[in-house]
C-alpha atoms as a PDB file:
ATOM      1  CA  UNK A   1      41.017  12.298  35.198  1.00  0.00           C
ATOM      2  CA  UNK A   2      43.452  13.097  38.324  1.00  0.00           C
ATOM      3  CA  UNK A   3      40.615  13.059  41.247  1.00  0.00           C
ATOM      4  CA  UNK A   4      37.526  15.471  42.292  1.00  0.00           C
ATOM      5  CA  UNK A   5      36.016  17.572  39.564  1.00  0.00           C
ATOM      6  CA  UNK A   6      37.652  21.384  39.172  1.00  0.00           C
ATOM      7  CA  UNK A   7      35.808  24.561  39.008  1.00  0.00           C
ATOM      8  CA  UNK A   8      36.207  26.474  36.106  1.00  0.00           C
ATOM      9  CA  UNK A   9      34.434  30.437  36.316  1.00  0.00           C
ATOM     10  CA  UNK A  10      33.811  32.496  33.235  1.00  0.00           C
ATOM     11  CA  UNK A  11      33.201  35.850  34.076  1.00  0.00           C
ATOM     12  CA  UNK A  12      32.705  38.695  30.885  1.00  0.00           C
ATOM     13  CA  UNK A  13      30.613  41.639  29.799  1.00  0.00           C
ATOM     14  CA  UNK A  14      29.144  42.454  26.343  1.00  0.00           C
ATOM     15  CA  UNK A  15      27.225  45.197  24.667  1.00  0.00           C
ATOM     16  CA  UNK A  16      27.656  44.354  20.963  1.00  0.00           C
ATOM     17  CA  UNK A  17      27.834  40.658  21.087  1.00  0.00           C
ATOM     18  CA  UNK A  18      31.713  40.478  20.396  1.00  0.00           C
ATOM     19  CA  UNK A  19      32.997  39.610  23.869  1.00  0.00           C
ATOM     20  CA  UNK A  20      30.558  36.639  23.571  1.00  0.00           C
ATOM     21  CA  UNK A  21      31.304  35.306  20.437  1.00  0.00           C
ATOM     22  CA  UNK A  22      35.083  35.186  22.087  1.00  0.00           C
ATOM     23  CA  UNK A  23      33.304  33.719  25.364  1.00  0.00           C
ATOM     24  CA  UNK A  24      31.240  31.676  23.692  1.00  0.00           C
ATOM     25  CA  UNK A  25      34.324  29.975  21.890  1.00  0.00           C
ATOM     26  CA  UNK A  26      36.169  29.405  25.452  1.00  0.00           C
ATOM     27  CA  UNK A  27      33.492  27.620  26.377  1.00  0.00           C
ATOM     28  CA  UNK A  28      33.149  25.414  23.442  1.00  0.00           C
ATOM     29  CA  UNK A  29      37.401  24.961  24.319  1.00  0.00           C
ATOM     30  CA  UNK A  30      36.105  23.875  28.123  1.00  0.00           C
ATOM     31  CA  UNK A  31      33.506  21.825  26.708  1.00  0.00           C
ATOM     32  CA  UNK A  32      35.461  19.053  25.112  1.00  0.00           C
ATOM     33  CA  UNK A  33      34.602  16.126  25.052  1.00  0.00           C
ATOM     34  CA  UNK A  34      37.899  14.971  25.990  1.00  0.00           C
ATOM     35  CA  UNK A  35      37.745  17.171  29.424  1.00  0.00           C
ATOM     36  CA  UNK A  36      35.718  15.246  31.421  1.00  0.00           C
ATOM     37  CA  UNK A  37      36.859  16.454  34.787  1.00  0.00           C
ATOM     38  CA  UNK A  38      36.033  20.277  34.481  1.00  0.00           C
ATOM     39  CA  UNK A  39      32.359  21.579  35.789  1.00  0.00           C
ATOM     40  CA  UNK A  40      31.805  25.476  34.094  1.00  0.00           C
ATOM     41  CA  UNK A  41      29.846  28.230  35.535  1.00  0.00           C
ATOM     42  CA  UNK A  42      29.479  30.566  32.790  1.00  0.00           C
ATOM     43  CA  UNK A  43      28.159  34.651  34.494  1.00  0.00           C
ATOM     44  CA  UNK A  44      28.204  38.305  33.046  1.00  0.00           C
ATOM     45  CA  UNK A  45      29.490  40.199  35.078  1.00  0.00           C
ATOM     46  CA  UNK A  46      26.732  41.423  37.157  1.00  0.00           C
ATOM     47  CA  UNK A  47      25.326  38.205  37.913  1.00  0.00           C
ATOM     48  CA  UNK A  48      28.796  37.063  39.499  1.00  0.00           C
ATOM     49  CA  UNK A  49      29.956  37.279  43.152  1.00  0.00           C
ATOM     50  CA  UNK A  50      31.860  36.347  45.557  1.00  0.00           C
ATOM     51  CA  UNK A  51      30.622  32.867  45.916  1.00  0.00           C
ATOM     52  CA  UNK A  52      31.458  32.345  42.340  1.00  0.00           C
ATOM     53  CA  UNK A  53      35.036  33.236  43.271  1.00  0.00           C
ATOM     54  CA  UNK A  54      35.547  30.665  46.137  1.00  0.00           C
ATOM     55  CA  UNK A  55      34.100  27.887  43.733  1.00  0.00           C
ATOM     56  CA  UNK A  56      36.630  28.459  41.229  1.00  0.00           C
ATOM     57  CA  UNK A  57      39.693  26.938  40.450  1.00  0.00           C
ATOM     58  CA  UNK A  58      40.517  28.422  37.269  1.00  0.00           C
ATOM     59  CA  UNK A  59      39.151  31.843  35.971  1.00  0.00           C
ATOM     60  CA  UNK A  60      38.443  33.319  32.457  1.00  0.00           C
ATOM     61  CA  UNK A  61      37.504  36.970  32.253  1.00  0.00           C
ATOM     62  CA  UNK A  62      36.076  38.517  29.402  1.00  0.00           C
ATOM     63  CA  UNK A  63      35.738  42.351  28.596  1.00  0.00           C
ATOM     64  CA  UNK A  64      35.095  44.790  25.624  1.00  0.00           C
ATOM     65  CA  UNK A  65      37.629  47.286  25.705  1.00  0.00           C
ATOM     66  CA  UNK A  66      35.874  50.964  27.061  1.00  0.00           C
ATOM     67  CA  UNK A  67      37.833  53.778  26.370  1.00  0.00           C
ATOM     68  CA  UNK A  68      41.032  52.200  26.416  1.00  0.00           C
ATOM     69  CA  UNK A  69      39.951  50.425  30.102  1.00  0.00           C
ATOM     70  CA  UNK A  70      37.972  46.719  30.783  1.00  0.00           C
ATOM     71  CA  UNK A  71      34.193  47.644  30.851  1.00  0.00           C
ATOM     72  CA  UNK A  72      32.448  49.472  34.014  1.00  0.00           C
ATOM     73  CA  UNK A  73      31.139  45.882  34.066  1.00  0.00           C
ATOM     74  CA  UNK A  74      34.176  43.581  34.779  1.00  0.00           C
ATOM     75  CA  UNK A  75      35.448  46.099  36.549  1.00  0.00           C
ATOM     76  CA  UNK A  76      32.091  46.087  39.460  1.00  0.00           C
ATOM     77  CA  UNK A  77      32.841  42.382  39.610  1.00  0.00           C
ATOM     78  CA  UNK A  78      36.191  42.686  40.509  1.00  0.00           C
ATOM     79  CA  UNK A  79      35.455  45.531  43.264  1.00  0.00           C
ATOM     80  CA  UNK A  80      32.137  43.808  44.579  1.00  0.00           C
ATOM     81  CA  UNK A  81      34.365  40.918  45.385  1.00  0.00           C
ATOM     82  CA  UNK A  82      37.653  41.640  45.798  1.00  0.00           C
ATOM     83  CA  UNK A  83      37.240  42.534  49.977  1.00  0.00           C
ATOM     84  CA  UNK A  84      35.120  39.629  50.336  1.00  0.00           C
ATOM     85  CA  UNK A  85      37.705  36.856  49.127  1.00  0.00           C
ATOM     86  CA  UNK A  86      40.840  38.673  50.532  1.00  0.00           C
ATOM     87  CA  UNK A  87      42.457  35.998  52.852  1.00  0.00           C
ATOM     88  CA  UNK A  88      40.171  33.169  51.528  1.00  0.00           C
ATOM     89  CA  UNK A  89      40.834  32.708  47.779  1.00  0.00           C
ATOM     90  CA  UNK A  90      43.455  30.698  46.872  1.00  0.00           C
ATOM     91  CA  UNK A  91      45.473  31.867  44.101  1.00  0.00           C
ATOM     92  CA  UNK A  92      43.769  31.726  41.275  1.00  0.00           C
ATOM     93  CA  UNK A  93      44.618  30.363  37.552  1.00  0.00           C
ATOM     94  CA  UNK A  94      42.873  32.513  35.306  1.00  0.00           C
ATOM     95  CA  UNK A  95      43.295  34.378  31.431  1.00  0.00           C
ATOM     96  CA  UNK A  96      41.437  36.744  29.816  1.00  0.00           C
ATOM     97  CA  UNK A  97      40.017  37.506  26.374  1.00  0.00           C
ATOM     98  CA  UNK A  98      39.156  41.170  25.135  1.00  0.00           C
ATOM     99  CA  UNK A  99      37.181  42.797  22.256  1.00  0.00           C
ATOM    100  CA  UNK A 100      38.890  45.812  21.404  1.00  0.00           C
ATOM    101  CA  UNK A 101      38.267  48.819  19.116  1.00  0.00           C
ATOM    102  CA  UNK A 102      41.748  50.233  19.972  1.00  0.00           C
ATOM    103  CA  UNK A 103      45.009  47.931  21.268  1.00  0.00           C
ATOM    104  CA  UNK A 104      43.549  46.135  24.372  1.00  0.00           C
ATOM    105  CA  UNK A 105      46.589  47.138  25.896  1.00  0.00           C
ATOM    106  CA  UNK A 106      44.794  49.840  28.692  1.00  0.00           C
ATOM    107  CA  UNK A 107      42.463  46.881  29.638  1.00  0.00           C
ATOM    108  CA  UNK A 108      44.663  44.333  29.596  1.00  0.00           C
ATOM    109  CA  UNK A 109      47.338  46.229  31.901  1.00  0.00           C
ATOM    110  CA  UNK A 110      44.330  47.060  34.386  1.00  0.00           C
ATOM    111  CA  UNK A 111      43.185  43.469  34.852  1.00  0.00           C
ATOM    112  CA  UNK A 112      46.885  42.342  35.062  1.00  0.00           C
ATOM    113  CA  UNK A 113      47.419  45.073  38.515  1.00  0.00           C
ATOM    114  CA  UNK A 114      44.105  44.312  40.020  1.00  0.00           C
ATOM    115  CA  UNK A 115      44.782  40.240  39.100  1.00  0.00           C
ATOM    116  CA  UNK A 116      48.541  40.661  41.505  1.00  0.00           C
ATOM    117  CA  UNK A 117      45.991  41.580  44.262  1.00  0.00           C
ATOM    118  CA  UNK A 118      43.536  38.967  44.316  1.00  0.00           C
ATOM    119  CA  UNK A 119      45.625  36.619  43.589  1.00  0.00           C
ATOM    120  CA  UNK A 120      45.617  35.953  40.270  1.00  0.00           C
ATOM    121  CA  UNK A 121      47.736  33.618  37.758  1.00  0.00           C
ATOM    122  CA  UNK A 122      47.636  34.233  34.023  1.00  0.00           C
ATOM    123  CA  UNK A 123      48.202  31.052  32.910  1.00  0.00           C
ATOM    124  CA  UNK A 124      47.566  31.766  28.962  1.00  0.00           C
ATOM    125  CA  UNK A 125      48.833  34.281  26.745  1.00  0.00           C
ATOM    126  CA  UNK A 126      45.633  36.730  26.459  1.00  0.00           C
ATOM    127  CA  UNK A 127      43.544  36.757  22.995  1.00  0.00           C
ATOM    128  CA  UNK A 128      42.682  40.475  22.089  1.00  0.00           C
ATOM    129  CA  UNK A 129      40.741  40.663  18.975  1.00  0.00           C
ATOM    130  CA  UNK A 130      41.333  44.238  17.896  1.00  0.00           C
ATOM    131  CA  UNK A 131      38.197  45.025  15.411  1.00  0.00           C
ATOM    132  CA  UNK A 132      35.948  42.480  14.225  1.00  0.00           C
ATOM    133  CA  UNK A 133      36.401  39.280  15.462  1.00  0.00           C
ATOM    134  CA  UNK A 134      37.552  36.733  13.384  1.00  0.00           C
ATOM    135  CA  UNK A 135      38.181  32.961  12.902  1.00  0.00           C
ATOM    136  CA  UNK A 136      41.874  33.087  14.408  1.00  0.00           C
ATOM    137  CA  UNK A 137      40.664  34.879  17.488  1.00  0.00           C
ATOM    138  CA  UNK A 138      38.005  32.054  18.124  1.00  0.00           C
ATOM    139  CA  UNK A 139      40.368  29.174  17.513  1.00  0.00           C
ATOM    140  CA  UNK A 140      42.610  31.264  20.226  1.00  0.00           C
ATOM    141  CA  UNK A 141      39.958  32.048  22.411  1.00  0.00           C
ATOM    142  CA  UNK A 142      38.452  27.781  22.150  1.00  0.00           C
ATOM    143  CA  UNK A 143      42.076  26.981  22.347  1.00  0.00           C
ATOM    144  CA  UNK A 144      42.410  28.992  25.962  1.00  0.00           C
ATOM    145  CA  UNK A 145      39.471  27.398  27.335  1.00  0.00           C
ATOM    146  CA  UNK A 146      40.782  23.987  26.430  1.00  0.00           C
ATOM    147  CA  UNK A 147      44.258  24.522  28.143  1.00  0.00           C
ATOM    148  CA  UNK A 148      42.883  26.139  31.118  1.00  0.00           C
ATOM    149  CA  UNK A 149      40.329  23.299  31.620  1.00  0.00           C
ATOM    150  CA  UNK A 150      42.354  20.667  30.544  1.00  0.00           C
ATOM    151  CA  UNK A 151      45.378  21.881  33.013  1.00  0.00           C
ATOM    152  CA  UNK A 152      42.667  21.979  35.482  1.00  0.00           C
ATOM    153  CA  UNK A 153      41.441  18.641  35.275  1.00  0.00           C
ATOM    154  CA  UNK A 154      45.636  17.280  35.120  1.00  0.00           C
ATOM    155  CA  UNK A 155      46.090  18.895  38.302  1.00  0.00           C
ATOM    156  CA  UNK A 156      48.762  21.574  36.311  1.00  0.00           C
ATOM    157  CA  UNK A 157      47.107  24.524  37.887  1.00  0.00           C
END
């Protein structure tokens, strides 16, 4: 461990239960033994504020996809807080998983503009499980909260 113990928020949404299980598996990635460094605060979306935001270090954002967009959900969060960090969150390491009936691609393109204006910096390749989700997306989804707490705790990020 390289010093004081990093922040890591994860921020999602669910309806079905799909988002979580890809949550749920970035937190088991976080959790690792090995990680010792790393303290998580785990929020839907509603629940999470600005607060949340200046304790961070690192940020993982979760979302069903909604009509080709992130859910009404995520997308509260990120206006409920975005005028209360401006000028007093330091750039941010984050990455983002996504349940998606369709491509992802509409929600993942929205969180990427409103990220650039935070700031934000994706840090990990996003996991988009498009239908059910499946053993490969929750080895992704465990492997992207390991990196992003384990770069954390290194000092990487």
């Amino acid at each position: 461990m390289t010093g004081s113990v990093k922040h890591l928020l994860i921020v999602y949404h669910t309806k079905t239960g799909h988002t979580l299980e890809l949550i749920s598996a970035c937190v088991r990635g976080a959790s690792d033994p090995l990680i010792e460094g790393v303290e998580l605060r785990v929020l839907r979306a509603a629940d999470a504020g600005p607060d949340d935001l200046l304790w961070a270090n690192g940020l993982i954002l979760g979302t069903p996809e909604n009509f080709g967009y992130m859910s009404g959900a995520l997308k509260d969060f990120l206006d409920r807080t975005y005028y209360e960090v401006e000028g007093h969150l330091s750039p941010l390491p984050y990455a983002v998983v996504i349940s998606a009936g369709n491509d992802g691609s509409g929600a993942l393109r929205a969180i990427r503009r409103i990220a650039n204006g935070y700031p934000l910096i994706e840090v990990q390749e996003p996991v988009i499980a498009q239908g059910d989700v499946t053993a490969a997306h929750l080895e992704a989804a465990t492997e992207i909260g390991m990196a992003l707490a384990a770069g954390l705790e290194a000092g990487i990020y």
